[in-house]
PDB file of N, CA and C in Angstrom:
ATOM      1  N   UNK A   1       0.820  -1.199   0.000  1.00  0.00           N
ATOM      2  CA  UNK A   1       0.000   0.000   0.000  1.00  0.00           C
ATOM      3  C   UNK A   1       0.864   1.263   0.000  1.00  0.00           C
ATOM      4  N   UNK A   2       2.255   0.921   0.975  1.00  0.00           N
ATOM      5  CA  UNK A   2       2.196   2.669   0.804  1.00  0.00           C
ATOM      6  C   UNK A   2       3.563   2.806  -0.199  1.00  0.00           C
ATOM      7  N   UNK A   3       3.719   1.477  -0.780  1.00  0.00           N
ATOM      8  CA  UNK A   3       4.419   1.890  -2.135  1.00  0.00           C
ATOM      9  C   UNK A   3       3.788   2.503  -3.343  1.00  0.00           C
ATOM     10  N   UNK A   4       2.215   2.845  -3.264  1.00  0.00           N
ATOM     11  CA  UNK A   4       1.742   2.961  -4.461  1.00  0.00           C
ATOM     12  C   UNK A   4       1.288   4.740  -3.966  1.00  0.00           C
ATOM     13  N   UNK A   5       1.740   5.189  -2.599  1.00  0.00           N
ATOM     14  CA  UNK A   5       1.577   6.519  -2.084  1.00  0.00           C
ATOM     15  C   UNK A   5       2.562   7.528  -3.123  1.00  0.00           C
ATOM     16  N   UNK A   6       2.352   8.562  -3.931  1.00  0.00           N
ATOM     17  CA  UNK A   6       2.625   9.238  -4.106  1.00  0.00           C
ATOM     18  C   UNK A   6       3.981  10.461  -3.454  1.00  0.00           C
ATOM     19  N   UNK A   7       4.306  10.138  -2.167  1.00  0.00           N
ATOM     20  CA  UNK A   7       4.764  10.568  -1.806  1.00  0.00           C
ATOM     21  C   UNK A   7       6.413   9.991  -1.164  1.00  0.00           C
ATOM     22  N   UNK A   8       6.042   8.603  -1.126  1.00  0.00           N
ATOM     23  CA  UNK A   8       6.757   7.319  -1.572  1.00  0.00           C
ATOM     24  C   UNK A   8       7.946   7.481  -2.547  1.00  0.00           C
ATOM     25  N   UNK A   9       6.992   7.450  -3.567  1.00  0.00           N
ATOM     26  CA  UNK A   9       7.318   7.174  -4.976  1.00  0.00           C
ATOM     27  C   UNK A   9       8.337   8.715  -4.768  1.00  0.00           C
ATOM     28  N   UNK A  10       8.288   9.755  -4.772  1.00  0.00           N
ATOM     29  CA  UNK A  10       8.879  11.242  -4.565  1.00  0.00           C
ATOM     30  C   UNK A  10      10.322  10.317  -4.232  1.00  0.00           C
ATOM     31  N   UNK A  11      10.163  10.544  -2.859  1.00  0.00           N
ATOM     32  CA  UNK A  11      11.255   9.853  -1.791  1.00  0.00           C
ATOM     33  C   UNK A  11      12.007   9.082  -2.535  1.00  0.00           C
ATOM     34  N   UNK A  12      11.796   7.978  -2.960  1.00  0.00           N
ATOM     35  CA  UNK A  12      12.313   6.916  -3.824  1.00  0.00           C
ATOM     36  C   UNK A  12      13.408   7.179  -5.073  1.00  0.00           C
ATOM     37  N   UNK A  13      12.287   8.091  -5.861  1.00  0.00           N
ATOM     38  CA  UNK A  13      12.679   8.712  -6.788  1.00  0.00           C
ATOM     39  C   UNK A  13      14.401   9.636  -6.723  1.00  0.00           C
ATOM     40  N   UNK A  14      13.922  10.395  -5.510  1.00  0.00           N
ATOM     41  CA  UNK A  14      15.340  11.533  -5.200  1.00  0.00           C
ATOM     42  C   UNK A  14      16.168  11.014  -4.720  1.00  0.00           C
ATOM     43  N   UNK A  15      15.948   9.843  -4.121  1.00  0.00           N
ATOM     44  CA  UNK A  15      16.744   8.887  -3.641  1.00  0.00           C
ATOM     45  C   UNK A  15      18.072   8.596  -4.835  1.00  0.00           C
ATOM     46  N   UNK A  16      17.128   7.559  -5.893  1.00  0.00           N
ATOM     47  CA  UNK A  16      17.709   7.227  -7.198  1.00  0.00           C
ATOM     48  C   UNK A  16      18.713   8.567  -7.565  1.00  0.00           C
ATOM     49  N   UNK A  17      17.841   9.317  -7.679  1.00  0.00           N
ATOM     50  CA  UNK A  17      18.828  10.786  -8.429  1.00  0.00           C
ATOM     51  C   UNK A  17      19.819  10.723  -7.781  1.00  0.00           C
ATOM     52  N   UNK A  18      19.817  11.144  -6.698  1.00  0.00           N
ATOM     53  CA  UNK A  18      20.848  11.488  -5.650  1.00  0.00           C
ATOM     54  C   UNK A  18      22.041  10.573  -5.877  1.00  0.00           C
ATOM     55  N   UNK A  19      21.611   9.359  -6.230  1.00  0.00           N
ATOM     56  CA  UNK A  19      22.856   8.052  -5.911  1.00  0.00           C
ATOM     57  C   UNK A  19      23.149   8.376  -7.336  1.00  0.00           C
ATOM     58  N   UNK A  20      22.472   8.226  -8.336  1.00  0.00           N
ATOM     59  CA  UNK A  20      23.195   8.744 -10.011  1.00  0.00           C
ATOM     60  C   UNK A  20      24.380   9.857  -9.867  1.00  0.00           C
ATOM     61  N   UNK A  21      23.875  11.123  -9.002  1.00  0.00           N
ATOM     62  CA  UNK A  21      24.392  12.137  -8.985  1.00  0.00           C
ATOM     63  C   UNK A  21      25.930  11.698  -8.570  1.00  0.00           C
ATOM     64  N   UNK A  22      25.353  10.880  -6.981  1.00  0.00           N
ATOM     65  CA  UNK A  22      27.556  10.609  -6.229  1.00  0.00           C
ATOM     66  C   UNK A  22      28.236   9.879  -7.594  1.00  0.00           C
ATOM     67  N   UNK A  23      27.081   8.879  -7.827  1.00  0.00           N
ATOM     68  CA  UNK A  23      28.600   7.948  -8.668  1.00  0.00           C
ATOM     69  C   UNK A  23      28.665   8.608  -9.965  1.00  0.00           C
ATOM     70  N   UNK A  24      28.187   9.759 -10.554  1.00  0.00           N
ATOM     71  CA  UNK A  24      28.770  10.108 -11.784  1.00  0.00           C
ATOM     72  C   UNK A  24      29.980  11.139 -11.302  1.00  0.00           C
ATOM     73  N   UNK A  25      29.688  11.971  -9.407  1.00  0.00           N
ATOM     74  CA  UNK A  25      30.907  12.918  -9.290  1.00  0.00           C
ATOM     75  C   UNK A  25      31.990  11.918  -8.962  1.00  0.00           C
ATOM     76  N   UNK A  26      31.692  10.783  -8.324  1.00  0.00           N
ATOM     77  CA  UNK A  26      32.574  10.035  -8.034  1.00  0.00           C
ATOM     78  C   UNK A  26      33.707   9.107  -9.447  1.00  0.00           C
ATOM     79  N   UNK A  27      32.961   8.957 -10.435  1.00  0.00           N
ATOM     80  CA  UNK A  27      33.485   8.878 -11.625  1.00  0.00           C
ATOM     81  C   UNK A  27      34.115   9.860 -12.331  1.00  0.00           C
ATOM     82  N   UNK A  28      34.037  11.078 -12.696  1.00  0.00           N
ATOM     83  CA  UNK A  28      34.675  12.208 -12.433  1.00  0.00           C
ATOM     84  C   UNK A  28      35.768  12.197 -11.358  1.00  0.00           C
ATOM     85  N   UNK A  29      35.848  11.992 -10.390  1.00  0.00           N
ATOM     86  CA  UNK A  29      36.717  12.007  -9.239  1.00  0.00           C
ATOM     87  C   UNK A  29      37.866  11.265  -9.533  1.00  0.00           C
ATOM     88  N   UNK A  30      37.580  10.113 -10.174  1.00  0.00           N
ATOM     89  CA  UNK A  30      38.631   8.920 -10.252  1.00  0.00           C
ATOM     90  C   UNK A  30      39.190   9.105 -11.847  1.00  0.00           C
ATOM     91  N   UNK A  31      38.246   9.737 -12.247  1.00  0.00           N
ATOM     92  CA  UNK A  31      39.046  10.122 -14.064  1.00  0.00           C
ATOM     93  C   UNK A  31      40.000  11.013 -13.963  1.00  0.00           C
ATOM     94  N   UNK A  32      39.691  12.729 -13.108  1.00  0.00           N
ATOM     95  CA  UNK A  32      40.630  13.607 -12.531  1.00  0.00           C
ATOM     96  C   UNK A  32      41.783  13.101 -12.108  1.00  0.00           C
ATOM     97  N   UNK A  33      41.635  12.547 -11.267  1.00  0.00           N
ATOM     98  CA  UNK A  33      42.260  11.729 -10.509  1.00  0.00           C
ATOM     99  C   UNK A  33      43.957  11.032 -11.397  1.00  0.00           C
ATOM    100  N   UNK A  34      42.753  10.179 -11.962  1.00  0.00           N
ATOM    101  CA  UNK A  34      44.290   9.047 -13.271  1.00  0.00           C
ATOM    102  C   UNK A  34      44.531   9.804 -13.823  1.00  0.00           C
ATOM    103  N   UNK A  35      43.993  10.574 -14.358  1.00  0.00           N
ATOM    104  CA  UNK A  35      44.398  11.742 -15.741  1.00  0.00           C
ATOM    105  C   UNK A  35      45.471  12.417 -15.481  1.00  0.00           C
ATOM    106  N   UNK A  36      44.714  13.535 -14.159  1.00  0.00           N
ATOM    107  CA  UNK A  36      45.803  14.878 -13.954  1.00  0.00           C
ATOM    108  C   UNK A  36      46.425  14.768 -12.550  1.00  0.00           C
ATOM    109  N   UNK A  37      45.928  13.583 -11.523  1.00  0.00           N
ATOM    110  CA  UNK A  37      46.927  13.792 -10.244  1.00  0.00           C
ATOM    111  C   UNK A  37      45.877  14.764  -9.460  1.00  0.00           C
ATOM    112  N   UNK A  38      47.072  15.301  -8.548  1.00  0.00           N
ATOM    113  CA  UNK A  38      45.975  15.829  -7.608  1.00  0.00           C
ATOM    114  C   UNK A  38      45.757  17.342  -8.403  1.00  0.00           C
ATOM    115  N   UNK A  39      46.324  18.165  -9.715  1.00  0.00           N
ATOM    116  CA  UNK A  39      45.782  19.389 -10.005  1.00  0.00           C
ATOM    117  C   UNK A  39      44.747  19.065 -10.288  1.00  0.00           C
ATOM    118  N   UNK A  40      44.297  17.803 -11.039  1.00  0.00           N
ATOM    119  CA  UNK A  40      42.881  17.908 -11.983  1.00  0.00           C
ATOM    120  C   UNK A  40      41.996  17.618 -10.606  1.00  0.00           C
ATOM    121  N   UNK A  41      42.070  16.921  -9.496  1.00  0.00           N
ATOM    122  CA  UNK A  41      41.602  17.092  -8.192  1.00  0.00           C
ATOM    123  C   UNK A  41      40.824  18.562  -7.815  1.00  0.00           C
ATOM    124  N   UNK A  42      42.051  19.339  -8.021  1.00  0.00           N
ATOM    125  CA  UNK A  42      41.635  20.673  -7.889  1.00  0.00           C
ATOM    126  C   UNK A  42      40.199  21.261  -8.308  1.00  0.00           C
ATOM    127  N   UNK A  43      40.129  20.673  -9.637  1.00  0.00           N
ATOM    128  CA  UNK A  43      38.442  20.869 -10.080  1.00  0.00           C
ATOM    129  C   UNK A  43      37.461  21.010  -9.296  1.00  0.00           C
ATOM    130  N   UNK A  44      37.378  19.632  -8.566  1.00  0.00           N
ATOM    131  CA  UNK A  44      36.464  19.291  -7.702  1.00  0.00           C
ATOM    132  C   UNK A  44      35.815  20.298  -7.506  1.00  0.00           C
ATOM    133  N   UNK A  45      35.637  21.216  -6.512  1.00  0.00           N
ATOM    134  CA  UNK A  45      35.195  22.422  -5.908  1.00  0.00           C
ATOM    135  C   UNK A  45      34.320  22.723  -7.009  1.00  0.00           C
ATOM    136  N   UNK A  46      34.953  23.382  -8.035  1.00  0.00           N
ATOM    137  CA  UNK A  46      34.213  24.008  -9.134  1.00  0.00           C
ATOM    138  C   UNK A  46      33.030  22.822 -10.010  1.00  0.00           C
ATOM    139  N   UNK A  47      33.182  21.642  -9.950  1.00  0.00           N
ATOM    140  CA  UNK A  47      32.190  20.514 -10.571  1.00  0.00           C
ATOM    141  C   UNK A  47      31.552  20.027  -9.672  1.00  0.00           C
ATOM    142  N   UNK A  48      31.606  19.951  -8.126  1.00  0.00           N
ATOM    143  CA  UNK A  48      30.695  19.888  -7.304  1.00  0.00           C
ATOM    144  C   UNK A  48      29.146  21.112  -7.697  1.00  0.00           C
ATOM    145  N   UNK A  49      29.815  22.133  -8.245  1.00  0.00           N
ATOM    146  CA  UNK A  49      28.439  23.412  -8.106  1.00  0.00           C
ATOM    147  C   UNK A  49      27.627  22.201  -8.918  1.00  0.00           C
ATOM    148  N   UNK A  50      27.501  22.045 -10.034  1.00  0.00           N
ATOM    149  CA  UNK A  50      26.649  21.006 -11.074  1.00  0.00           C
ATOM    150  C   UNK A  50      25.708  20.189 -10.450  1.00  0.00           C
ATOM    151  N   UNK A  51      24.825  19.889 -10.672  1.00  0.00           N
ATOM    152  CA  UNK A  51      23.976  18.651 -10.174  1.00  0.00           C
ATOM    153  C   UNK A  51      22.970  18.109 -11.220  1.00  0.00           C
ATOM    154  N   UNK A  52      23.171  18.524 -12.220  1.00  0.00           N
ATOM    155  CA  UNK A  52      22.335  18.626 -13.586  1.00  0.00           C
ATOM    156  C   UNK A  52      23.559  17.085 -14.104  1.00  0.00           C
ATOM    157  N   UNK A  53      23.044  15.530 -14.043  1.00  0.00           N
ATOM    158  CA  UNK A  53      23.710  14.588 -14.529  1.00  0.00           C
ATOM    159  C   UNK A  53      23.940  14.943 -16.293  1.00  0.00           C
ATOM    160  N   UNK A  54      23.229  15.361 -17.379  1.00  0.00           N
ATOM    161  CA  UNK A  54      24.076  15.273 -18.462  1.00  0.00           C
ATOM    162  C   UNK A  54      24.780  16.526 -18.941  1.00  0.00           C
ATOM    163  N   UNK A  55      24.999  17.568 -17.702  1.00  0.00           N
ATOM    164  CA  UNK A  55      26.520  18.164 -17.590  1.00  0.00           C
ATOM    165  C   UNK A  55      27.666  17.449 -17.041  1.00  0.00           C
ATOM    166  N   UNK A  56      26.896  17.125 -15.772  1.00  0.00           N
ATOM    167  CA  UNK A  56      28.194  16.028 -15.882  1.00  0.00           C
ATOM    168  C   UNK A  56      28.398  14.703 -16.618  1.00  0.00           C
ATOM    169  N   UNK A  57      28.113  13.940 -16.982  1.00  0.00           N
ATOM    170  CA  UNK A  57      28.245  13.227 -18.099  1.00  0.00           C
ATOM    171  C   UNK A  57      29.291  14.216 -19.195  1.00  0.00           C
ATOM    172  N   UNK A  58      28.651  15.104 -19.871  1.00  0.00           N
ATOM    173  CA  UNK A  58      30.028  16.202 -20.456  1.00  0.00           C
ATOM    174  C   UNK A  58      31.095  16.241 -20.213  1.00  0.00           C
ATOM    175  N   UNK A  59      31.170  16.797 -18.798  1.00  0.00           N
ATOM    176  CA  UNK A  59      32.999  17.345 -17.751  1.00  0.00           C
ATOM    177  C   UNK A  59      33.087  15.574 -17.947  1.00  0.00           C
ATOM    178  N   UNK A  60      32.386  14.706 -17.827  1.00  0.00           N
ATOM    179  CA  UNK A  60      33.380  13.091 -17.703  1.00  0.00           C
ATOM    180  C   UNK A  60      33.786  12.854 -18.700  1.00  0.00           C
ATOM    181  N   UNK A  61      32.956  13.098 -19.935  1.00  0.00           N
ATOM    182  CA  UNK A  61      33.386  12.507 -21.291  1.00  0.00           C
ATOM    183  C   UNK A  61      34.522  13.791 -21.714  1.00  0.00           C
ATOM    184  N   UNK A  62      34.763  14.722 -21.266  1.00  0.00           N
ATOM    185  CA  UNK A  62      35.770  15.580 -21.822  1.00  0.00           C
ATOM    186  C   UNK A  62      37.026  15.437 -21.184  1.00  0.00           C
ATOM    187  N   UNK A  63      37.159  14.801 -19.797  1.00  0.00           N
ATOM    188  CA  UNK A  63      37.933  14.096 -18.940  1.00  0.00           C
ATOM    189  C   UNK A  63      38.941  13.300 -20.394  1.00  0.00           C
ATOM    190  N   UNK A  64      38.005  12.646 -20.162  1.00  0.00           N
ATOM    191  CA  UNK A  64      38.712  11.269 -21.202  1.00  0.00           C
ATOM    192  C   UNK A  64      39.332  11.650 -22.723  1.00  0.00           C
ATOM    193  N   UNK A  65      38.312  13.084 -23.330  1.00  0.00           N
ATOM    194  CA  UNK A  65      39.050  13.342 -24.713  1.00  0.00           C
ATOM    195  C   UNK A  65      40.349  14.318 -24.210  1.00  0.00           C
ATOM    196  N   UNK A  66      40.259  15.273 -23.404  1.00  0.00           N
ATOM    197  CA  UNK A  66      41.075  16.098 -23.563  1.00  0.00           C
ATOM    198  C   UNK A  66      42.748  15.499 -23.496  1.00  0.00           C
ATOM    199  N   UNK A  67      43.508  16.754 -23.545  1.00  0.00           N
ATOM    200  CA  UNK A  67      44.575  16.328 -23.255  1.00  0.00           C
ATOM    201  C   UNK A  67      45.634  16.745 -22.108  1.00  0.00           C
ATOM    202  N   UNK A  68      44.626  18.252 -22.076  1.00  0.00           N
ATOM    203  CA  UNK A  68      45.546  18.882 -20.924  1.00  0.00           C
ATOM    204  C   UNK A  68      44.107  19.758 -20.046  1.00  0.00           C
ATOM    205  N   UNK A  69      44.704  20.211 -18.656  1.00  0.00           N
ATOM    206  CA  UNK A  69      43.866  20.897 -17.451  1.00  0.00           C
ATOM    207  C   UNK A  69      43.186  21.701 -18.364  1.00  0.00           C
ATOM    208  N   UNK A  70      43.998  22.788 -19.335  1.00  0.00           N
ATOM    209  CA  UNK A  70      43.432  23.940 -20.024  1.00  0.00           C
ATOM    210  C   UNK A  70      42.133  23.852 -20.590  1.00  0.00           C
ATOM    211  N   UNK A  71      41.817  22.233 -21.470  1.00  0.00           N
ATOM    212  CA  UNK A  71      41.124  21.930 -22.482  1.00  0.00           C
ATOM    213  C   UNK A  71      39.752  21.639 -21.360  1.00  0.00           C
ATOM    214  N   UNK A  72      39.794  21.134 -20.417  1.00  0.00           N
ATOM    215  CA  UNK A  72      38.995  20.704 -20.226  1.00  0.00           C
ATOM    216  C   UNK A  72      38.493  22.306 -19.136  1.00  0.00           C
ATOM    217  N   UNK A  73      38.966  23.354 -18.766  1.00  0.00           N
ATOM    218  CA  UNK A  73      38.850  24.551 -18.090  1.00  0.00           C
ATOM    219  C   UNK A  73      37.879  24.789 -19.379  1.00  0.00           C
ATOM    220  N   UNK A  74      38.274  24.874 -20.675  1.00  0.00           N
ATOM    221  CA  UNK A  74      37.451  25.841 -21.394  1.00  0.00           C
ATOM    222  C   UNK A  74      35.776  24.845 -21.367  1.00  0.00           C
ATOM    223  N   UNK A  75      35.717  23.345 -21.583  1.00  0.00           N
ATOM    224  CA  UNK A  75      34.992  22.727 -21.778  1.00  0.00           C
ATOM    225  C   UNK A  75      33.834  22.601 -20.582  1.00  0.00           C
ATOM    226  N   UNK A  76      34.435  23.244 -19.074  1.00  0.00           N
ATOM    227  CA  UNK A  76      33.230  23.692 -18.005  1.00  0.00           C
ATOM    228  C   UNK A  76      33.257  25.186 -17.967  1.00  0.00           C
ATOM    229  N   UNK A  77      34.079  26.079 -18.349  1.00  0.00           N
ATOM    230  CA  UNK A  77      34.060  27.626 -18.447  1.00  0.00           C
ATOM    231  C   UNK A  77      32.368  27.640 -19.788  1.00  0.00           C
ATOM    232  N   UNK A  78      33.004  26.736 -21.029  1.00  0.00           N
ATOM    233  CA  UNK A  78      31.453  26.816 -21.531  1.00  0.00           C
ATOM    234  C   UNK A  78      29.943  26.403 -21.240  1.00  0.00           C
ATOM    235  N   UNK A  79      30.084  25.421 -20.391  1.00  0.00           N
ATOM    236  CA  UNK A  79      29.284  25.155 -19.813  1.00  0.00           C
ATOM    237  C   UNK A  79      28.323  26.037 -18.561  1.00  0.00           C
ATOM    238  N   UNK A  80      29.467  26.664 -18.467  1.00  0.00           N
ATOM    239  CA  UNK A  80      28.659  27.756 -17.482  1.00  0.00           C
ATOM    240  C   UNK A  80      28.543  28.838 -17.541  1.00  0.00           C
ATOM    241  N   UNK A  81      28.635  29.661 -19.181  1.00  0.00           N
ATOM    242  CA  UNK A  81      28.245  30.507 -20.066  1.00  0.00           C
ATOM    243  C   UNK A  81      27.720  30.329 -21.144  1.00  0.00           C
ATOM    244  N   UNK A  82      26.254  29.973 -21.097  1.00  0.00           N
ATOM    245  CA  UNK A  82      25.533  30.105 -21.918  1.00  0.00           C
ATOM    246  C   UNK A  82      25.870  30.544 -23.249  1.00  0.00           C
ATOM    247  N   UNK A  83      25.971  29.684 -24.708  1.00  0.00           N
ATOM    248  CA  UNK A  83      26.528  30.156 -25.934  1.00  0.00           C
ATOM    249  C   UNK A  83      25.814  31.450 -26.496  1.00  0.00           C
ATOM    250  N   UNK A  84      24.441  31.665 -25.956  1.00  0.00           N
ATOM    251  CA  UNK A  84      23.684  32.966 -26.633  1.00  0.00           C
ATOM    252  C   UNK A  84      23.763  34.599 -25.550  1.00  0.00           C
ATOM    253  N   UNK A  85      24.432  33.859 -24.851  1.00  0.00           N
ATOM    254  CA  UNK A  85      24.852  34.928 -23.870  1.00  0.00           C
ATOM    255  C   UNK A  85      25.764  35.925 -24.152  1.00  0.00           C
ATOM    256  N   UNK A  86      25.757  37.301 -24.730  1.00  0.00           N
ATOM    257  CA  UNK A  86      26.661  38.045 -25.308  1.00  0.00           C
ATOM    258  C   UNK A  86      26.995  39.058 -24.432  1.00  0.00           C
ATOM    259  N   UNK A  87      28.627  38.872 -24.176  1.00  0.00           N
ATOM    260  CA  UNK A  87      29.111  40.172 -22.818  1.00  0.00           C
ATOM    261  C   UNK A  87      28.969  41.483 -23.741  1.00  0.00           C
ATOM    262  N   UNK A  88      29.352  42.748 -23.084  1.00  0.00           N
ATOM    263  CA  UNK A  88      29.461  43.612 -23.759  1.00  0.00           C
ATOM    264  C   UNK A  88      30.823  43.771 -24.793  1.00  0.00           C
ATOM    265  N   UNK A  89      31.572  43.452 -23.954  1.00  0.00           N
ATOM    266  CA  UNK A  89      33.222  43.491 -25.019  1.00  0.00           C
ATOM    267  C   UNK A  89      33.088  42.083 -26.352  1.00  0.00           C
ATOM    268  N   UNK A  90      31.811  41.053 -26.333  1.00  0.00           N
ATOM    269  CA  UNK A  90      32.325  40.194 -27.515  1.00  0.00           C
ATOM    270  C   UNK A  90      31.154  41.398 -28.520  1.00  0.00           C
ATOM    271  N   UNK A  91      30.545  42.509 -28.267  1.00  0.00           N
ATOM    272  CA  UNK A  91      29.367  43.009 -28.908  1.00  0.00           C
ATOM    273  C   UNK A  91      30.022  44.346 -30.207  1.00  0.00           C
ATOM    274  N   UNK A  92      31.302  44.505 -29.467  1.00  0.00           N
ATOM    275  CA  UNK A  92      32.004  45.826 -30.147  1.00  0.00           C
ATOM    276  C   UNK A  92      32.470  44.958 -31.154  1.00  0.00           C
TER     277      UNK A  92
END
């Protein structure tokens, strides 16, 4: 009965998310990790803000193409500037 509660099902649900969420930062964690040592570690902080899984899915799969810290800086710097987003200095 009170699996078919609505409110259950909520609970359950965020539950699931939540555990998707650790093991994709935690996959991330261990790619940083082999890749770059403890600088690409450094990330962390800044890929913790995320909680949106197919951004991260992105920062993981760019983990694996890039080649250096830089490549993958620009690949969450875009991610967290909107492509239709125009500053004033790209407008002159």
């Amino acid at each position: 009965m009170l699996e078919k509660s609505f409110f259950y099902q909520e609970i359950l649900h965020k539950g699931r998310e939540e555990g998707r969420l650790k093991e994709r930062l935690s996959g991330i964690e261990l790619a940083l990790d082999v890749k770059f040592g403890a600088e690409g570690l450094a990330l962390m902080p800044e890929i913790l803000q995320f909680s949106d899984l197919d951004i991260l899915r992105t920062i993981q799969k760019g983990i694996l193409i890039v080649n250096t810290l830089d490549e993958l800086q620009e690949i969450i710097q875009s991610i967290q500037t909107p492509p239709n987003e125009i500053t004033e200095h790209e407008h002159s």
